[in-house]
PDB file of N, CA and C in Angstrom:
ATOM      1  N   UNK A   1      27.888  31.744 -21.112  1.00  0.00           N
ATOM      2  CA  UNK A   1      27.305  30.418 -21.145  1.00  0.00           C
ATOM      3  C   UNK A   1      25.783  30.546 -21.163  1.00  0.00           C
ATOM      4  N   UNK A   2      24.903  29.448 -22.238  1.00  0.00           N
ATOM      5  CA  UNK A   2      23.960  29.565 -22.265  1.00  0.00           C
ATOM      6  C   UNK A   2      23.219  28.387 -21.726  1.00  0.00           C
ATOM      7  N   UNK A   3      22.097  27.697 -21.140  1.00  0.00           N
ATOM      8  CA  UNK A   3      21.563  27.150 -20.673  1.00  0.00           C
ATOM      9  C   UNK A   3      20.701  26.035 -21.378  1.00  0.00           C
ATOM     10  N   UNK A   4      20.834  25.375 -22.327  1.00  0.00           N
ATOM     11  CA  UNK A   4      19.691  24.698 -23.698  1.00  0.00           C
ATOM     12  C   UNK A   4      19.261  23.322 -23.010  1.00  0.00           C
ATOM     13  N   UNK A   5      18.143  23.862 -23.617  1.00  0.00           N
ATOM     14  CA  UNK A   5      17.415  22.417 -23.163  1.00  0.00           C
ATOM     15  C   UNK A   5      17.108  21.876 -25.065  1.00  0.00           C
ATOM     16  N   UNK A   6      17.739  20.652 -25.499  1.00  0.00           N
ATOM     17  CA  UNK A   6      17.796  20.199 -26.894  1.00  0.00           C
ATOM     18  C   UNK A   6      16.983  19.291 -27.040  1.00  0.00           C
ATOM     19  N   UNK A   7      15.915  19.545 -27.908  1.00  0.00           N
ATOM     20  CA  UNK A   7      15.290  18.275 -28.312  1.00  0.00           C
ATOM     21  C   UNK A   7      16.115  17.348 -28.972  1.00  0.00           C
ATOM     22  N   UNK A   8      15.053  15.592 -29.243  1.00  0.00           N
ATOM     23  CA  UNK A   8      15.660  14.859 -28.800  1.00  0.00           C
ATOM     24  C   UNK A   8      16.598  14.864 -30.577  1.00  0.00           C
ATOM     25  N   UNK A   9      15.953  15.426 -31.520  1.00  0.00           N
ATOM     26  CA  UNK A   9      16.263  15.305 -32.762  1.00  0.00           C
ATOM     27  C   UNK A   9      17.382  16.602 -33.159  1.00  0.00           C
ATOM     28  N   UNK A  10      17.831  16.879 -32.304  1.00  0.00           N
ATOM     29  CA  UNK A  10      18.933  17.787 -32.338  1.00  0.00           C
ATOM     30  C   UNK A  10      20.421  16.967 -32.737  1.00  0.00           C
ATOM     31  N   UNK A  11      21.308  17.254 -33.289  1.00  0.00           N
ATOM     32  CA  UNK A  11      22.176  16.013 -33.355  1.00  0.00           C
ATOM     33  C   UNK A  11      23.461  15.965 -32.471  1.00  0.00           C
ATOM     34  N   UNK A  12      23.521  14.565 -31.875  1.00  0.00           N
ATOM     35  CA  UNK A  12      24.345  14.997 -30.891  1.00  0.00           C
ATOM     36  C   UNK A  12      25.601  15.062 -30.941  1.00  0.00           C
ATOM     37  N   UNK A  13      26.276  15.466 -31.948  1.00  0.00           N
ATOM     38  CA  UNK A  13      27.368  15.813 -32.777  1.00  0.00           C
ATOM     39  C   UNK A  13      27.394  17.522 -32.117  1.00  0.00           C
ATOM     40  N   UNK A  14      26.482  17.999 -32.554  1.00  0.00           N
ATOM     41  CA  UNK A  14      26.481  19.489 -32.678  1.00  0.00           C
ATOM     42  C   UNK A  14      26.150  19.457 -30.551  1.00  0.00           C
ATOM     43  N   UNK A  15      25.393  19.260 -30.120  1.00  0.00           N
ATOM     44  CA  UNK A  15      25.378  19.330 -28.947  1.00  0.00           C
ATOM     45  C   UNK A  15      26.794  19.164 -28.321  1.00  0.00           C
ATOM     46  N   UNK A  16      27.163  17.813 -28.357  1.00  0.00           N
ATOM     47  CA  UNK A  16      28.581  17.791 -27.697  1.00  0.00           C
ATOM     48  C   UNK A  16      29.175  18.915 -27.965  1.00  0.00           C
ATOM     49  N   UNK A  17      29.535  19.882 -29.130  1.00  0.00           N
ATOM     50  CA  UNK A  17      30.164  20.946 -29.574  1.00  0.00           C
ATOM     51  C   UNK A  17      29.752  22.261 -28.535  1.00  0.00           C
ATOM     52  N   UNK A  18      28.629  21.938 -28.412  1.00  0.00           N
ATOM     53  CA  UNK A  18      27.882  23.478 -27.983  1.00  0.00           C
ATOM     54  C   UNK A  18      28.715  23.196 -26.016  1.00  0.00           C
ATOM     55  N   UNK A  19      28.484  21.824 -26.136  1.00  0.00           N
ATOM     56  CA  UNK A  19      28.832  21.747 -24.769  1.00  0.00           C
ATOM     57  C   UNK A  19      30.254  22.219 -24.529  1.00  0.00           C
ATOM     58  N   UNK A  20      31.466  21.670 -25.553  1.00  0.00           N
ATOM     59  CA  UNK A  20      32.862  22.000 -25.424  1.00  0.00           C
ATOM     60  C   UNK A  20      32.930  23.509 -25.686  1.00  0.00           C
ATOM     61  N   UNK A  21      31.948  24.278 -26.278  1.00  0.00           N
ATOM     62  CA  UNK A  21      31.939  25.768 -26.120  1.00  0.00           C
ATOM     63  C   UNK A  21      31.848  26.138 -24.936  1.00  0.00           C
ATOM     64  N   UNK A  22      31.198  25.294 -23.695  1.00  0.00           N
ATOM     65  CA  UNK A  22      30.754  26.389 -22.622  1.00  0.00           C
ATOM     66  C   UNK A  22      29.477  26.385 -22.167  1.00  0.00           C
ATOM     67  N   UNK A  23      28.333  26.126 -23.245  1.00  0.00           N
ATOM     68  CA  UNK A  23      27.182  25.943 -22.678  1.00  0.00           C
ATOM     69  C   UNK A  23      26.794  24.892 -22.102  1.00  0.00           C
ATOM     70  N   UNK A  24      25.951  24.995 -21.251  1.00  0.00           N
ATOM     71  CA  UNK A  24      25.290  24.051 -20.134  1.00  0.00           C
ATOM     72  C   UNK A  24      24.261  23.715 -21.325  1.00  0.00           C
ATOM     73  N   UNK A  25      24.247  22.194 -21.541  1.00  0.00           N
ATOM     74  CA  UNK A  25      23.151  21.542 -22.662  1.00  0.00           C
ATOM     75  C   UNK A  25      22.776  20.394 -21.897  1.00  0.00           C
ATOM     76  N   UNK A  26      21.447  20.086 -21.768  1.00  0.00           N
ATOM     77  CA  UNK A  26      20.497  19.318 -21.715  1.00  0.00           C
ATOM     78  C   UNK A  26      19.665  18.580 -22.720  1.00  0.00           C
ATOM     79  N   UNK A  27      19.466  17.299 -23.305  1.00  0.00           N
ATOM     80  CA  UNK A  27      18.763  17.135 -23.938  1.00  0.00           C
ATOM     81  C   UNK A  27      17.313  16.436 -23.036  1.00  0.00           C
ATOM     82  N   UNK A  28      16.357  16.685 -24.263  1.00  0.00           N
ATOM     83  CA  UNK A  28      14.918  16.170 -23.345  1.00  0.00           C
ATOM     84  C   UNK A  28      14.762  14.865 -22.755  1.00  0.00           C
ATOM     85  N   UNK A  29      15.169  14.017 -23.382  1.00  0.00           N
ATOM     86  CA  UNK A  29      14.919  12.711 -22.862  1.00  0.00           C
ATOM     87  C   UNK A  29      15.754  11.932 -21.477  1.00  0.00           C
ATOM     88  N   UNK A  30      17.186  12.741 -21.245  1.00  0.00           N
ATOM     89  CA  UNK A  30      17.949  12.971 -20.677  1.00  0.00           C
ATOM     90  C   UNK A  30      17.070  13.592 -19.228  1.00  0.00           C
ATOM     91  N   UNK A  31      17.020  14.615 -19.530  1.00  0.00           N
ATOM     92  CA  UNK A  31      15.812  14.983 -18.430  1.00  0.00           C
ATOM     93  C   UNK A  31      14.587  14.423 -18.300  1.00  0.00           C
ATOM     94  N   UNK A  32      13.760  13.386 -18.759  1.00  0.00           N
ATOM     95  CA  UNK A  32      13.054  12.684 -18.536  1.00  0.00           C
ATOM     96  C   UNK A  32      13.599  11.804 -17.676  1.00  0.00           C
ATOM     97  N   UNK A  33      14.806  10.908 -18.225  1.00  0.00           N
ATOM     98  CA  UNK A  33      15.557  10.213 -16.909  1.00  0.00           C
ATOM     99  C   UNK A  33      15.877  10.544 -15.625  1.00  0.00           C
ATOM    100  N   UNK A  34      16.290  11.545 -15.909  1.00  0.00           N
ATOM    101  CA  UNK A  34      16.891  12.344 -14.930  1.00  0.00           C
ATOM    102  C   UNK A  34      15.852  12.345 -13.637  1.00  0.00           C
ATOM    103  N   UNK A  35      14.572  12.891 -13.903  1.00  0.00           N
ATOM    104  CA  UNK A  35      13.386  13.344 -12.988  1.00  0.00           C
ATOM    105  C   UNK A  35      12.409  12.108 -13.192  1.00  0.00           C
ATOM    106  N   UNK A  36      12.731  11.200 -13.358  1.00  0.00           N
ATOM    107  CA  UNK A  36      12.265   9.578 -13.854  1.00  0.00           C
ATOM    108  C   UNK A  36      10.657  10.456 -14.274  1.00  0.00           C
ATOM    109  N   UNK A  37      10.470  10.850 -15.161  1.00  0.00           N
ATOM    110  CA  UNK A  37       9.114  11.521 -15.659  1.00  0.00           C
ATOM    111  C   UNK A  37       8.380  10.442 -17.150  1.00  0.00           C
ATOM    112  N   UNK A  38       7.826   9.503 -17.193  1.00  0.00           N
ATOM    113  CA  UNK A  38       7.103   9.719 -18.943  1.00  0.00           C
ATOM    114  C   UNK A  38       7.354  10.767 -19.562  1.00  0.00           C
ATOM    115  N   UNK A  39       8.062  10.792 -20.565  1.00  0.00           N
ATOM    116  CA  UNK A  39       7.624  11.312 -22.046  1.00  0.00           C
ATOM    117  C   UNK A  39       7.080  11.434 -22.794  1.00  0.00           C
ATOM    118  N   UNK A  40       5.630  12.377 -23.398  1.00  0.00           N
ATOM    119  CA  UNK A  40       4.840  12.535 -23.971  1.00  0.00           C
ATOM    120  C   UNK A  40       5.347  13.168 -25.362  1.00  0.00           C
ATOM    121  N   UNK A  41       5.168  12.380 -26.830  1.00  0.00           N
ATOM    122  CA  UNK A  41       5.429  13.165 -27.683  1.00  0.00           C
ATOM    123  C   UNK A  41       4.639  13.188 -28.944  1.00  0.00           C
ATOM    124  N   UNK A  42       4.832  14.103 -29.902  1.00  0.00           N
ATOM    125  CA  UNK A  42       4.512  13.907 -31.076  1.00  0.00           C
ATOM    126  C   UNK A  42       5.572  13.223 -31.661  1.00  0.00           C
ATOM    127  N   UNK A  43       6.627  13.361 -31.220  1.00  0.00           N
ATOM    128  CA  UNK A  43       7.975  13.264 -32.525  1.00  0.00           C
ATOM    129  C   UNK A  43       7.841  11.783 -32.751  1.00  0.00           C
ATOM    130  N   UNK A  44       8.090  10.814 -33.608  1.00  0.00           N
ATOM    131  CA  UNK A  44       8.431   9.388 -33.513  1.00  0.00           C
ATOM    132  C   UNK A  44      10.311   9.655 -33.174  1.00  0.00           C
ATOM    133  N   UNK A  45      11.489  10.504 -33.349  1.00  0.00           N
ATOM    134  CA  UNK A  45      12.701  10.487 -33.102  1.00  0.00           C
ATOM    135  C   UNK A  45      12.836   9.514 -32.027  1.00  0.00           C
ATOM    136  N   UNK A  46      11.826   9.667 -30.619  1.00  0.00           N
ATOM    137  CA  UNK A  46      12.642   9.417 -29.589  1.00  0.00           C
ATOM    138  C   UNK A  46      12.176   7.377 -29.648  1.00  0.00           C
ATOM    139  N   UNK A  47      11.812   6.961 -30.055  1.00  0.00           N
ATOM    140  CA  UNK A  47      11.404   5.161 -30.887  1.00  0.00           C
ATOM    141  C   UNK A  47      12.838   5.377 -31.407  1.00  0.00           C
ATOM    142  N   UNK A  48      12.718   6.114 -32.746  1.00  0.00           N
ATOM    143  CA  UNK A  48      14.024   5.913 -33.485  1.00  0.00           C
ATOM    144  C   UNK A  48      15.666   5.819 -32.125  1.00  0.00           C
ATOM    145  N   UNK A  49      15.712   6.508 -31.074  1.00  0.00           N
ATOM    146  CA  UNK A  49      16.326   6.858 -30.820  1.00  0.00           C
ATOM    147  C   UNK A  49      16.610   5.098 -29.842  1.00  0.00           C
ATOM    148  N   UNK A  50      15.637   4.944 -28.956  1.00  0.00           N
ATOM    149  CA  UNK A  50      15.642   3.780 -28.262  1.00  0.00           C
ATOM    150  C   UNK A  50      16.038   2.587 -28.879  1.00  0.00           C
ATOM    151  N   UNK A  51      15.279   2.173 -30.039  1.00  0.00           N
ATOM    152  CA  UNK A  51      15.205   0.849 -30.810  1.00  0.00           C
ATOM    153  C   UNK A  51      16.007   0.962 -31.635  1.00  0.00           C
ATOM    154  N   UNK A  52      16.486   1.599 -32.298  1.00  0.00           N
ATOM    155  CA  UNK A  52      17.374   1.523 -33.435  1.00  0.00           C
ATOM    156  C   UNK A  52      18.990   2.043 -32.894  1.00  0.00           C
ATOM    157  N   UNK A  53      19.227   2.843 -32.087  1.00  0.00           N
ATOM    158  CA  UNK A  53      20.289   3.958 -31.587  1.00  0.00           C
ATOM    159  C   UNK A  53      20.725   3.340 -30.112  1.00  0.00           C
ATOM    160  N   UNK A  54      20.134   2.469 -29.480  1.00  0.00           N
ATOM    161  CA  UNK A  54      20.385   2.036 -28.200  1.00  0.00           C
ATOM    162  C   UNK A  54      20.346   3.053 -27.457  1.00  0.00           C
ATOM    163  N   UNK A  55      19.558   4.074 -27.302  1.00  0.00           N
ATOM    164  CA  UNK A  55      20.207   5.030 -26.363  1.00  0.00           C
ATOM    165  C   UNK A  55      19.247   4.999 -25.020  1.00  0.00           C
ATOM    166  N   UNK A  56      19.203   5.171 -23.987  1.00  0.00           N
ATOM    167  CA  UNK A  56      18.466   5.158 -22.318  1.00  0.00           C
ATOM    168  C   UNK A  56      17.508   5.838 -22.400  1.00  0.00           C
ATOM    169  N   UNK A  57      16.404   5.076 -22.317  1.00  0.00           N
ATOM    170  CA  UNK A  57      15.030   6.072 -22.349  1.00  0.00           C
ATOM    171  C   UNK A  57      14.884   6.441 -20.823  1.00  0.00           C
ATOM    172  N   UNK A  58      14.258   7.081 -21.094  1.00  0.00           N
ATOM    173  CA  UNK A  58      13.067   7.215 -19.878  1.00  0.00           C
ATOM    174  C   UNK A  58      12.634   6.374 -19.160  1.00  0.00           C
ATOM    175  N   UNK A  59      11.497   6.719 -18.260  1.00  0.00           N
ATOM    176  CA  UNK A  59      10.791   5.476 -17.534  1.00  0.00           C
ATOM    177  C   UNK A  59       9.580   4.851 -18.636  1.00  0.00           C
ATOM    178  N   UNK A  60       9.311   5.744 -19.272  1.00  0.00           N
ATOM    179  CA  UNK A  60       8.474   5.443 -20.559  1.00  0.00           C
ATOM    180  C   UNK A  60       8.600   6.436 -21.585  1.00  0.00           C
ATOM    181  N   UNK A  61       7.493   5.984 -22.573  1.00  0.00           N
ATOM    182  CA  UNK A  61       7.447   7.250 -23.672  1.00  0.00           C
ATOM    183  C   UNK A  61       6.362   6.892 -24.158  1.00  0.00           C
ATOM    184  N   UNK A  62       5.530   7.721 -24.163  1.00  0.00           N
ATOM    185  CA  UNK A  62       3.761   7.579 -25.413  1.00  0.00           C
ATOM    186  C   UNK A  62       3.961   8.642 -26.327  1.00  0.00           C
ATOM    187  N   UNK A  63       4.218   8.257 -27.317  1.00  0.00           N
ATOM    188  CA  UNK A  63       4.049   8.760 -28.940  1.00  0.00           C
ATOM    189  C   UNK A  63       2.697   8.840 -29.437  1.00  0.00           C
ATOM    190  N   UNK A  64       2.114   9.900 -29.528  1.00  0.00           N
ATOM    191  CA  UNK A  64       1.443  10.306 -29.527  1.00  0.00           C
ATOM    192  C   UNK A  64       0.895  10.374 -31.435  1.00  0.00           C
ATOM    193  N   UNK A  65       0.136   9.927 -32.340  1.00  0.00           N
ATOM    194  CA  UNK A  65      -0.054   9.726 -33.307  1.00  0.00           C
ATOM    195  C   UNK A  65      -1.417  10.526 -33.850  1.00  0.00           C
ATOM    196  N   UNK A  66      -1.606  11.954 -34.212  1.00  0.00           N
ATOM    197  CA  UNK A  66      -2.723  12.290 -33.817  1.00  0.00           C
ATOM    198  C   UNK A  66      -2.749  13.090 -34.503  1.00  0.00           C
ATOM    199  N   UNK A  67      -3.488  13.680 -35.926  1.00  0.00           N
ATOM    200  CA  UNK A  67      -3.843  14.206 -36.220  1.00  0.00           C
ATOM    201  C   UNK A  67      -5.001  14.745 -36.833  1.00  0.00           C
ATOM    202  N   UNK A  68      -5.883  15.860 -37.313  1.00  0.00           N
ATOM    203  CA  UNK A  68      -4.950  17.221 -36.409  1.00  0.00           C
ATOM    204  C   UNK A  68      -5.396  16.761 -34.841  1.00  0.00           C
ATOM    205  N   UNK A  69      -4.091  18.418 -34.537  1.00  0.00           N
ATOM    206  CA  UNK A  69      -3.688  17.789 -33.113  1.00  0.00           C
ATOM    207  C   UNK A  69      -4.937  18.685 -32.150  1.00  0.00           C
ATOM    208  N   UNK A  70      -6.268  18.188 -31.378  1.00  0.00           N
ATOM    209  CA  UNK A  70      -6.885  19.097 -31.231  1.00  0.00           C
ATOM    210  C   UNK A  70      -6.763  18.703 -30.308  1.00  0.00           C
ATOM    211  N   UNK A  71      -6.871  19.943 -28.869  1.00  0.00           N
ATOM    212  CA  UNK A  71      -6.204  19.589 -27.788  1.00  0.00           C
ATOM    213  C   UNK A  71      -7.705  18.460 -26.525  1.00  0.00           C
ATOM    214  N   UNK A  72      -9.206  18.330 -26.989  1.00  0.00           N
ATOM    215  CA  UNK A  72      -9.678  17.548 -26.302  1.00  0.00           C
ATOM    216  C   UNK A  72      -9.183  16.204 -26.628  1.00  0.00           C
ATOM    217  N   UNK A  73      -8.685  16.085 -27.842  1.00  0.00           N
ATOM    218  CA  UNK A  73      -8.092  14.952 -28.600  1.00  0.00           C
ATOM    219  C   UNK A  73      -6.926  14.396 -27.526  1.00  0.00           C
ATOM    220  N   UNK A  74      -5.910  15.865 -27.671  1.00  0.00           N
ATOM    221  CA  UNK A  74      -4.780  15.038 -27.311  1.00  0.00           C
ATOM    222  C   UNK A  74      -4.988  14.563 -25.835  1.00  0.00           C
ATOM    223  N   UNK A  75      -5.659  15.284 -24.817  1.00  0.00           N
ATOM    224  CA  UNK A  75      -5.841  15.091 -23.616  1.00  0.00           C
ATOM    225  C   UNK A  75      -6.794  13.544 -23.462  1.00  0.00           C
ATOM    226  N   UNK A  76      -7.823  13.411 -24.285  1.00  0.00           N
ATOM    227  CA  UNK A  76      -8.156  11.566 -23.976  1.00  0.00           C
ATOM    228  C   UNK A  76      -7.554  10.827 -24.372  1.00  0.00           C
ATOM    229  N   UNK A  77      -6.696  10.889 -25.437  1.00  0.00           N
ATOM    230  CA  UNK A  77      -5.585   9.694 -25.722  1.00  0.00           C
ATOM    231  C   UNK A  77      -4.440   9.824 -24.829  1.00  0.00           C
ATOM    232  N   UNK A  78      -4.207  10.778 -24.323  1.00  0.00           N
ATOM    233  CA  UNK A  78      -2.824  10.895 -23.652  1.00  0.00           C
ATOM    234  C   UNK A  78      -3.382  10.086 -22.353  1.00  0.00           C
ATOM    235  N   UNK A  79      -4.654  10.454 -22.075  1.00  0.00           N
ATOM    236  CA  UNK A  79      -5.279   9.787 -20.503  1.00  0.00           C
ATOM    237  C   UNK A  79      -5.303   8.254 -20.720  1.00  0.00           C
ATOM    238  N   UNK A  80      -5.575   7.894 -21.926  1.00  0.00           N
ATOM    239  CA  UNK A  80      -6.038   6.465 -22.467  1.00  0.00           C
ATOM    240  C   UNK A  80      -4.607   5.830 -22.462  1.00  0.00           C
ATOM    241  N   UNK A  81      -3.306   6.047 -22.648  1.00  0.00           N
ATOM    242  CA  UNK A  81      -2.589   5.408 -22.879  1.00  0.00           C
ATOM    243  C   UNK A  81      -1.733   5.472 -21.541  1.00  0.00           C
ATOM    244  N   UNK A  82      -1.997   6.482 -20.591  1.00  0.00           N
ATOM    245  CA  UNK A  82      -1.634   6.371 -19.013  1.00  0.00           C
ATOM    246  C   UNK A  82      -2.075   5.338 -18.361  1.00  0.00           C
ATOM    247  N   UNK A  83      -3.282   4.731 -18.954  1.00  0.00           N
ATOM    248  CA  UNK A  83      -3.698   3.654 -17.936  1.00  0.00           C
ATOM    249  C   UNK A  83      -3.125   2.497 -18.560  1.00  0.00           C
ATOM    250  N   UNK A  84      -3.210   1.740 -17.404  1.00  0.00           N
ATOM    251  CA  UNK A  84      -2.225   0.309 -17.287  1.00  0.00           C
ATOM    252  C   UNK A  84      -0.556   0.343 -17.294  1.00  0.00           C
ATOM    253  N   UNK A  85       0.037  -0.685 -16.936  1.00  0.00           N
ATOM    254  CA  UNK A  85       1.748  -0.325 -16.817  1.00  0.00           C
ATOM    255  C   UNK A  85       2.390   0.345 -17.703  1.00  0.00           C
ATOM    256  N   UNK A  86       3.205   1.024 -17.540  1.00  0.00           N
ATOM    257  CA  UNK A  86       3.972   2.026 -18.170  1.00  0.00           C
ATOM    258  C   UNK A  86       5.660   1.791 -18.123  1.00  0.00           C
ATOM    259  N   UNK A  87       5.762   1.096 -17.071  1.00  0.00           N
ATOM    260  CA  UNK A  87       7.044   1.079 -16.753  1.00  0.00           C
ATOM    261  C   UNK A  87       8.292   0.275 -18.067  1.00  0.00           C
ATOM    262  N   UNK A  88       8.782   0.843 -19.027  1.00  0.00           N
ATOM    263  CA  UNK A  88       9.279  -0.124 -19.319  1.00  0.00           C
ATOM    264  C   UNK A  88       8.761   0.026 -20.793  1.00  0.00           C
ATOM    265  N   UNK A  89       8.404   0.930 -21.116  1.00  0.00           N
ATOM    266  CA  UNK A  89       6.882   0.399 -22.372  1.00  0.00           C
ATOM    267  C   UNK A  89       7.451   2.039 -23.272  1.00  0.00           C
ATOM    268  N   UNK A  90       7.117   1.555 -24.238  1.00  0.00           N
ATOM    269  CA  UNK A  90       7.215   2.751 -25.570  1.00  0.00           C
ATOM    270  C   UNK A  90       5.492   2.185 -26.007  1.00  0.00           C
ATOM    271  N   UNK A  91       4.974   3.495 -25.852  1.00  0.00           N
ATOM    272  CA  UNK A  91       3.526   3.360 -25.906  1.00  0.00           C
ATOM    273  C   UNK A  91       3.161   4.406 -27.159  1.00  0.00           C
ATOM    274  N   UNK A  92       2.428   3.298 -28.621  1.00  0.00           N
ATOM    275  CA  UNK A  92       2.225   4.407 -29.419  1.00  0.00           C
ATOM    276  C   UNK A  92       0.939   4.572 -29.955  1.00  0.00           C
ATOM    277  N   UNK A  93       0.151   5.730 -29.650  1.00  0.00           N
ATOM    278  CA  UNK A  93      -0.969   5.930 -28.988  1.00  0.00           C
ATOM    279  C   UNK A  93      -2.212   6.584 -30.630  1.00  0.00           C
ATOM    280  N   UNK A  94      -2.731   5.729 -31.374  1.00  0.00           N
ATOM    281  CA  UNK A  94      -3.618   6.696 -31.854  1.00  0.00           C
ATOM    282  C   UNK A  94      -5.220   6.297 -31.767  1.00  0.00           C
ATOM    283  N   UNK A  95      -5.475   7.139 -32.415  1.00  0.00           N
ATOM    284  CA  UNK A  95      -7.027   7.254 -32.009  1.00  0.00           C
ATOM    285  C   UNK A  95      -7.446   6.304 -32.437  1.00  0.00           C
ATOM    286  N   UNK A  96      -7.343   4.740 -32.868  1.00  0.00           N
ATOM    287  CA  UNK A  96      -8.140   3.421 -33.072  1.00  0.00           C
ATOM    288  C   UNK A  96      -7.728   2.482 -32.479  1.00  0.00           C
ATOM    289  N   UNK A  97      -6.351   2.923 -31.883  1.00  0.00           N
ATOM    290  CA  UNK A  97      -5.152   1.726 -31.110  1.00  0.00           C
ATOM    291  C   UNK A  97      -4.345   2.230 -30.201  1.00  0.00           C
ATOM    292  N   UNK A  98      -4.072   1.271 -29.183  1.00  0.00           N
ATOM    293  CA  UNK A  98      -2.622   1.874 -28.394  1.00  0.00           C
ATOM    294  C   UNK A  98      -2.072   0.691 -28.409  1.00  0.00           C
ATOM    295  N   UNK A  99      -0.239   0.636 -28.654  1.00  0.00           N
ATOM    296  CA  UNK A  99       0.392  -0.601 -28.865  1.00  0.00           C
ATOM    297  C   UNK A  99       1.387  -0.093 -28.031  1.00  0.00           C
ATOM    298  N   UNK A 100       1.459  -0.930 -27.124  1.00  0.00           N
ATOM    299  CA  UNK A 100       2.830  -1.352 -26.251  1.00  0.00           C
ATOM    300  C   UNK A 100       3.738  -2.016 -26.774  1.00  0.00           C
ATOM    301  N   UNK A 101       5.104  -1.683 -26.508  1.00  0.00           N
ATOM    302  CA  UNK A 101       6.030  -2.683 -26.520  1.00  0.00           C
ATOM    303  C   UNK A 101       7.169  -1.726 -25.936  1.00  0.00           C
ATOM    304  N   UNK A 102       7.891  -3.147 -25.375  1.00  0.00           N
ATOM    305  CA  UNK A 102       9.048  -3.142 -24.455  1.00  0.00           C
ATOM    306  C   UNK A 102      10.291  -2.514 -24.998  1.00  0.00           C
ATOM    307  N   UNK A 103      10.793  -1.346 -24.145  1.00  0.00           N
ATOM    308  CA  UNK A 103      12.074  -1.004 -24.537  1.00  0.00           C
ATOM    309  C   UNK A 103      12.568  -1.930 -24.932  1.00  0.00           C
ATOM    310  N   UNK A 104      14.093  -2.552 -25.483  1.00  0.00           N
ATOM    311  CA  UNK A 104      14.829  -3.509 -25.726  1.00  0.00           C
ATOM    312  C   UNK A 104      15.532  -4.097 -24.380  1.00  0.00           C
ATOM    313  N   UNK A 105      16.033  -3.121 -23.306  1.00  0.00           N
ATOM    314  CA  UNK A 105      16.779  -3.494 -22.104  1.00  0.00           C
ATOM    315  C   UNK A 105      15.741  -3.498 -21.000  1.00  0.00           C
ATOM    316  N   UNK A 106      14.661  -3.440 -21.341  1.00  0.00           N
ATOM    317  CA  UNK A 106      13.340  -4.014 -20.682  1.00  0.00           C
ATOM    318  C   UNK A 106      12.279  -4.626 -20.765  1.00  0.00           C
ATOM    319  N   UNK A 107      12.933  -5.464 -21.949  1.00  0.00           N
ATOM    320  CA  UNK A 107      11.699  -6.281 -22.706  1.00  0.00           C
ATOM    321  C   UNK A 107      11.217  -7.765 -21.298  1.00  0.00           C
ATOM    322  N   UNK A 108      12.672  -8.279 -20.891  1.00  0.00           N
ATOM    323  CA  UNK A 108      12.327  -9.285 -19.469  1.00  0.00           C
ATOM    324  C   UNK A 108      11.436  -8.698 -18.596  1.00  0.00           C
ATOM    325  N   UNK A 109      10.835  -7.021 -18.593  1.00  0.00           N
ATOM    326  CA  UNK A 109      10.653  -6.734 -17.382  1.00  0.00           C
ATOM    327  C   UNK A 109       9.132  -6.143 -17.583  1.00  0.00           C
ATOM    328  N   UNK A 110       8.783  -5.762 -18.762  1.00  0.00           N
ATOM    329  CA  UNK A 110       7.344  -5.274 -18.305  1.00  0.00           C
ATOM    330  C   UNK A 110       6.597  -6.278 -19.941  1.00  0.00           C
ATOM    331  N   UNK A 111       5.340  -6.517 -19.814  1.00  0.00           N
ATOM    332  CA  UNK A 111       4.608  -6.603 -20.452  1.00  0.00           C
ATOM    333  C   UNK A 111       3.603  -6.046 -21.689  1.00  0.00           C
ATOM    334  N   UNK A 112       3.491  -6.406 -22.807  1.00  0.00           N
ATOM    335  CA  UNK A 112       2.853  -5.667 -23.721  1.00  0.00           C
ATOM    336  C   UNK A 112       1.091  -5.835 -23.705  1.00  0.00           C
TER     337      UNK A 112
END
């Protein structure tokens, strides 16, 4: 048995499989819940995954829109889009804008 931690664009077709093999599988966002953590990403998947796929986010997620990706870059937008509520919020973050909006099963509950 192997131990995987699956990103979120892995398909979960093939995961379930890996799991009925034996391995211990984790996907990321899963563990974001799990350890109620924000999610910081490049990928847009995990939007696709919430809004379109219904599936349980996190406590948040900032999508990160940034290129190239230079790391003083990514560190003030990532700081810039930490501030103010988070709870509840798919935050997508680039360097002229940050736009909030409400998960779907938390749109009653936090603000854009």
């Amino acid at each position: 048995m192997t131990r995987l931690l699956l990103d979120e664009n892995f398909p979960h077709s093939a995961a379930d499989g890996l799991a009925r093999a034996g391995h211990d599988v984790q996907n990321v966002a899963a563990l974001a819940r799990e350890h109620q953590r924000c999610l910081v990403t490049f990928d847009s998947d995990f939007g696709d995954l919430e809004f379109q796929h219904g599936a349980e986010p996190p406590p948040c997620i900032v999508y990160l829109r940034l290129h190239p990706i230079v790391t003083e870059d990514v560190l003030a937008l990532t700081l810039q889009a930490l501030q103010g509520p988070l709870q509840g919020l798919f935050i997508v973050a680039t360097p002229r804008a940050l736009r909030r909006r409400p998960f779907a099963a938390s749109a009653g509950d936090a603000s854009a």
